[in-house]
Protein backbone atom coordinates (compact mmCIF):
# COMPACT_ATOMS: atom_id res chain seq x y z
CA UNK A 1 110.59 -173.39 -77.36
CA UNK A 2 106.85 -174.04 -76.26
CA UNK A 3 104.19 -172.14 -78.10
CA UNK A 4 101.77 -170.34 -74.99
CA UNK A 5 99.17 -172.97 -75.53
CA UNK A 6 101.65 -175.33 -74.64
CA UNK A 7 102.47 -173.50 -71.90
CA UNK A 8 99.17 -173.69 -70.76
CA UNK A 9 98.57 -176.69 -70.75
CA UNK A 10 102.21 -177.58 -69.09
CA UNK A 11 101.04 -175.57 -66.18
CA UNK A 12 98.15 -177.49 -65.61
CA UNK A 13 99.54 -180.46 -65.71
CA UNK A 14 102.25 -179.73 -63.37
CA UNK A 15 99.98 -178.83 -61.02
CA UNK A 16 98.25 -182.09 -61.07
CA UNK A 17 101.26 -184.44 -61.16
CA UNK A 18 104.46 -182.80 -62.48
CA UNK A 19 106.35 -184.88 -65.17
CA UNK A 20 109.50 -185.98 -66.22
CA UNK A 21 111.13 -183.81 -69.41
CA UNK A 22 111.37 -186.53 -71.30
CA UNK A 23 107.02 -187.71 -70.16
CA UNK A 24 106.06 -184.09 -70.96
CA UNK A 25 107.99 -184.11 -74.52
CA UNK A 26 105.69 -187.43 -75.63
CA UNK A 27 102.68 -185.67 -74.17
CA UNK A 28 103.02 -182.47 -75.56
CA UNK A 29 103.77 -183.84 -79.17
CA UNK A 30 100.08 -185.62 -78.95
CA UNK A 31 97.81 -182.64 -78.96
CA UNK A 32 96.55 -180.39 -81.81
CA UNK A 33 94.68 -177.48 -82.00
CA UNK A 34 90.95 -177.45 -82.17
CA UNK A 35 88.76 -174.20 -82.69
CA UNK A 36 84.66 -174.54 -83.10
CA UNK A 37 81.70 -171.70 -83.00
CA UNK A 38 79.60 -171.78 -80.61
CA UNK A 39 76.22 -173.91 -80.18
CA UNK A 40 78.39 -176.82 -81.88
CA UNK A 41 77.73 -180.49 -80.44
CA UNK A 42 80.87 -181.85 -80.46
CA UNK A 43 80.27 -185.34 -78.97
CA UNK A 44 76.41 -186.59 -78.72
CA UNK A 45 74.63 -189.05 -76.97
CA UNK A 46 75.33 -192.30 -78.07
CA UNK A 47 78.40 -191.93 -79.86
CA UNK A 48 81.82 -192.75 -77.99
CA UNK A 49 84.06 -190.06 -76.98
CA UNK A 50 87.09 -189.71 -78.69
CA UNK A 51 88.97 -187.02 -77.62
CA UNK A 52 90.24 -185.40 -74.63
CA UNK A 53 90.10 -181.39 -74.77
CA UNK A 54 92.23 -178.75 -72.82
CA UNK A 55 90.14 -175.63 -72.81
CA UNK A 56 92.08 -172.65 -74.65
CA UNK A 57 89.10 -170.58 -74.81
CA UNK A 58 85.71 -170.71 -74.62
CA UNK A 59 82.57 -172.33 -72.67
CA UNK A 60 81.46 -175.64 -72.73
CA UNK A 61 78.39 -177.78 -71.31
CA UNK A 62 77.59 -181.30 -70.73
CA UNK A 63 74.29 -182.16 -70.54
CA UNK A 64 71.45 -184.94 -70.94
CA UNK A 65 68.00 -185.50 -72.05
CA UNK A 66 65.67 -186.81 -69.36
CA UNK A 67 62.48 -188.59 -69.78
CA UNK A 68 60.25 -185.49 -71.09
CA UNK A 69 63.17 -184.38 -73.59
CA UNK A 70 64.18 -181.91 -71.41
CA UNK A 71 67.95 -180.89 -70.73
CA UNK A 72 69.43 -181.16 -67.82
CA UNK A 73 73.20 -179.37 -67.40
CA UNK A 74 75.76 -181.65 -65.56
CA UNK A 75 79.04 -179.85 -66.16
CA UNK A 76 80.29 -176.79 -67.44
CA UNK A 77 84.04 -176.27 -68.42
CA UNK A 78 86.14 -173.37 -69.02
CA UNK A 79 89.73 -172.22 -69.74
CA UNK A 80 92.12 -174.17 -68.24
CA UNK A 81 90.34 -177.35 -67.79
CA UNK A 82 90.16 -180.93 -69.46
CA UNK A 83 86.57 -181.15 -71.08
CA UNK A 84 85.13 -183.55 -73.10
CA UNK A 85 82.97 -186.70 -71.80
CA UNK A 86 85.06 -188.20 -69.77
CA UNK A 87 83.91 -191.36 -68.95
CA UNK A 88 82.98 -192.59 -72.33
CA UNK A 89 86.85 -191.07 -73.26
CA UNK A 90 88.15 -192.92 -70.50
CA UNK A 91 86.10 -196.53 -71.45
CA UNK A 92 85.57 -196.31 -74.79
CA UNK A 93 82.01 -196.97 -74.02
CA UNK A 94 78.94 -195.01 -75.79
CA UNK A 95 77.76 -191.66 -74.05
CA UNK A 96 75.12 -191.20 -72.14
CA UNK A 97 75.73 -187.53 -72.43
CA UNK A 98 76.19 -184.23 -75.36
CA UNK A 99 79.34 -182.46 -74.93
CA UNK A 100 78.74 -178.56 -76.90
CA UNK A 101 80.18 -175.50 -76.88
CA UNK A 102 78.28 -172.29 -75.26
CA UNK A 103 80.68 -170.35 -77.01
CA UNK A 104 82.96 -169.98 -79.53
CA UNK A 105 85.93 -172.64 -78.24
CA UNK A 106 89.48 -173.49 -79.01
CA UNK A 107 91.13 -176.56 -77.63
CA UNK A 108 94.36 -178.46 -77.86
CA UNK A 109 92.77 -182.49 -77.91
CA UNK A 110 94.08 -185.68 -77.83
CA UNK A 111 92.48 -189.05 -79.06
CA UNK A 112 92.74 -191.99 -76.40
CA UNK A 113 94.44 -194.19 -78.51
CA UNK A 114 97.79 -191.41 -78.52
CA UNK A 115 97.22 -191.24 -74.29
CA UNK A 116 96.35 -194.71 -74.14
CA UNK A 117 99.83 -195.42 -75.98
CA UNK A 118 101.82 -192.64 -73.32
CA UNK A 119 100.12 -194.27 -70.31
CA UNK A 120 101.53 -197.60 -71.43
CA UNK A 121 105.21 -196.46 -72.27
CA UNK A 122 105.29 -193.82 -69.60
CA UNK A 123 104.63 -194.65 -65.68
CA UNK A 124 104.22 -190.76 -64.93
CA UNK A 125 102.21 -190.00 -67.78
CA UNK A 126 99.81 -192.66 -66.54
CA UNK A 127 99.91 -191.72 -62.55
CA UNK A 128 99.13 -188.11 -63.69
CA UNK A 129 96.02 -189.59 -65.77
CA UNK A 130 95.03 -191.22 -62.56
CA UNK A 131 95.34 -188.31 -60.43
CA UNK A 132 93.34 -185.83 -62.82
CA UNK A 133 90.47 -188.80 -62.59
CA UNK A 134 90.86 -188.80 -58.76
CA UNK A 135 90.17 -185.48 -58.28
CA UNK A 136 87.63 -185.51 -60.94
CA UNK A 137 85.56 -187.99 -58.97
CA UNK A 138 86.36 -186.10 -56.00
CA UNK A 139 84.38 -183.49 -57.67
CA UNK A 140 81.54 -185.51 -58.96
CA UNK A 141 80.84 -186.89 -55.39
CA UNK A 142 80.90 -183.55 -53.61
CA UNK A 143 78.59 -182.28 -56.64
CA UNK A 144 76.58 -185.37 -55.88
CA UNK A 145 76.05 -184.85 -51.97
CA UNK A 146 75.38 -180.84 -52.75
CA UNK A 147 72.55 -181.73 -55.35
CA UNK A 148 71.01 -184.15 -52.56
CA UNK A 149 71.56 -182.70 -49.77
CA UNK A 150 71.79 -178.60 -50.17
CA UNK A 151 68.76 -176.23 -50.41
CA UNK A 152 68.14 -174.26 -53.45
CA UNK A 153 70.57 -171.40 -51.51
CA UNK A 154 73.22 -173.37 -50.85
CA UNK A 155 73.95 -175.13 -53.85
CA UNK A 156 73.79 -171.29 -55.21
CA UNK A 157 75.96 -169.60 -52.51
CA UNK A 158 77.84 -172.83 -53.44
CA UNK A 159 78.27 -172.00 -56.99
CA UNK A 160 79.47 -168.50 -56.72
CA UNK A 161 81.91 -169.55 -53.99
CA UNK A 162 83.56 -172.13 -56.45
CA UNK A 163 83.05 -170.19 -59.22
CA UNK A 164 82.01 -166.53 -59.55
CA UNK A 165 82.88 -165.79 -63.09
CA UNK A 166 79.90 -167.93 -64.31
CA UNK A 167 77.35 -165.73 -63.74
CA UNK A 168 78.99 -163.86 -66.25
CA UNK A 169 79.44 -166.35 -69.06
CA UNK A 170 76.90 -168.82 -68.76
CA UNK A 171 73.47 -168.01 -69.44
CA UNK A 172 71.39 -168.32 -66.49
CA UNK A 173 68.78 -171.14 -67.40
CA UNK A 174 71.70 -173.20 -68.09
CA UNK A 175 73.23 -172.49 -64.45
CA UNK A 176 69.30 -173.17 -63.03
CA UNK A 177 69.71 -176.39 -64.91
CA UNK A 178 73.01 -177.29 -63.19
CA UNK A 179 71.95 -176.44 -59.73
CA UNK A 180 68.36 -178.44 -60.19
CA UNK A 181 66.53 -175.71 -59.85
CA UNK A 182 63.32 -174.13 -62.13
CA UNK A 183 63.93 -170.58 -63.73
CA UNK A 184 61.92 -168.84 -61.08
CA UNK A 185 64.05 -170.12 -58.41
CA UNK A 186 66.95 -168.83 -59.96
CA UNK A 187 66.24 -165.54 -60.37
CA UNK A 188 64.74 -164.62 -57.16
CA UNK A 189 68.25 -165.92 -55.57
CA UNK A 190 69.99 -163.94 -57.83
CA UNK A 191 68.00 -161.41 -56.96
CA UNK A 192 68.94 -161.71 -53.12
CA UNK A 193 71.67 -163.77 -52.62
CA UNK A 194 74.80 -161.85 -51.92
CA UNK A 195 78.52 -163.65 -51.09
């Protein structure tokens, strides 16, 4: 019998690439639970990511310093996602980016040396891995065209359209962050900006 977390987590992975029985016993077996507070940095710039997260509960941002020290939002995530940084996960390569919790979180997570191990001994494990990264860079280059190419009310009408609930859970001069825009900005569209 699954426990709901595992249920979770089954769902969203079915909906990606469904697996075999047999794939899905392996992958379930490799993830624990994880629970945090919030305001915790739980992978920082620099050091290499090593574990995958499925969002429970809870908020999470990526971000990165630029040049002036300042942080700049490139990713939120939110129950029932994959989080963590992916592509230092996914290369074992050094971050360029802080992975930390906006609110209090719990997880199930997996290191990459238990997927790594799946993808190898399991075909479907490893096409689903490759399908969640498709459609993650599918993301990351439609995020990429709206940030150069949209005007300050587009990328917002943009945001609320994808996702309405974050006006709700993520404070706002985080969302101004992740849109590129200044505080001021933000507010008057929130101010005016209806969907």
């Amino acid at each position: 019998m699954q426990l709901p977390e595992e249920e979770l987590l089954h769902k969203f992975i079915t909906a990606i690439y469904p697996l075999k029985d047999k794939e899905w016993e392996s992958f379930v077996e490799i993830w624990e639970p994880f629970t945090c507070k919030r305001k915790i940095i739980l992978t920082s710039a620099g050091e290499t990511e090593r574990y995958l997260y499925f969002v429970l509960e809870g908020v999470q941002r990526s971000y990165y310093l630029d040049k002036n020290g300042a942080e700049v939002t490139i990713v939120f995530t939110y129950p029932y996602s994959f989080s963590g940084v992916a592509d230092s996960f996914l290369t074992q390569t050094p971050s360029f980016y802080f992975l930390e919790t906006l609110t209090a979180s719990s997880f199930l997570r997996t290191t990459y040396k238990q997927l790594e191990r799946l993808m190898d001994q399991h075909p479907g494990i490893h096409r689903m891995v490759l399908k969640s990264t498709s459609w993650a860079l599918k993301g990351v280059l439609e995020r990429q065209v709206e940030l150069q190419s949209f005007s300050a009310e587009e990328k917002f009408r943009q945001l609320l359209t994808r996702s309405p609930q974050v006006l709700n859970l993520i404070p706002h001069k985080y969302l101004a962050s992740y849109l590129g825009l200044d505080a001021t900005t933000f507010s008057k569209l929130l101010g005016r900006v209806r969907l």
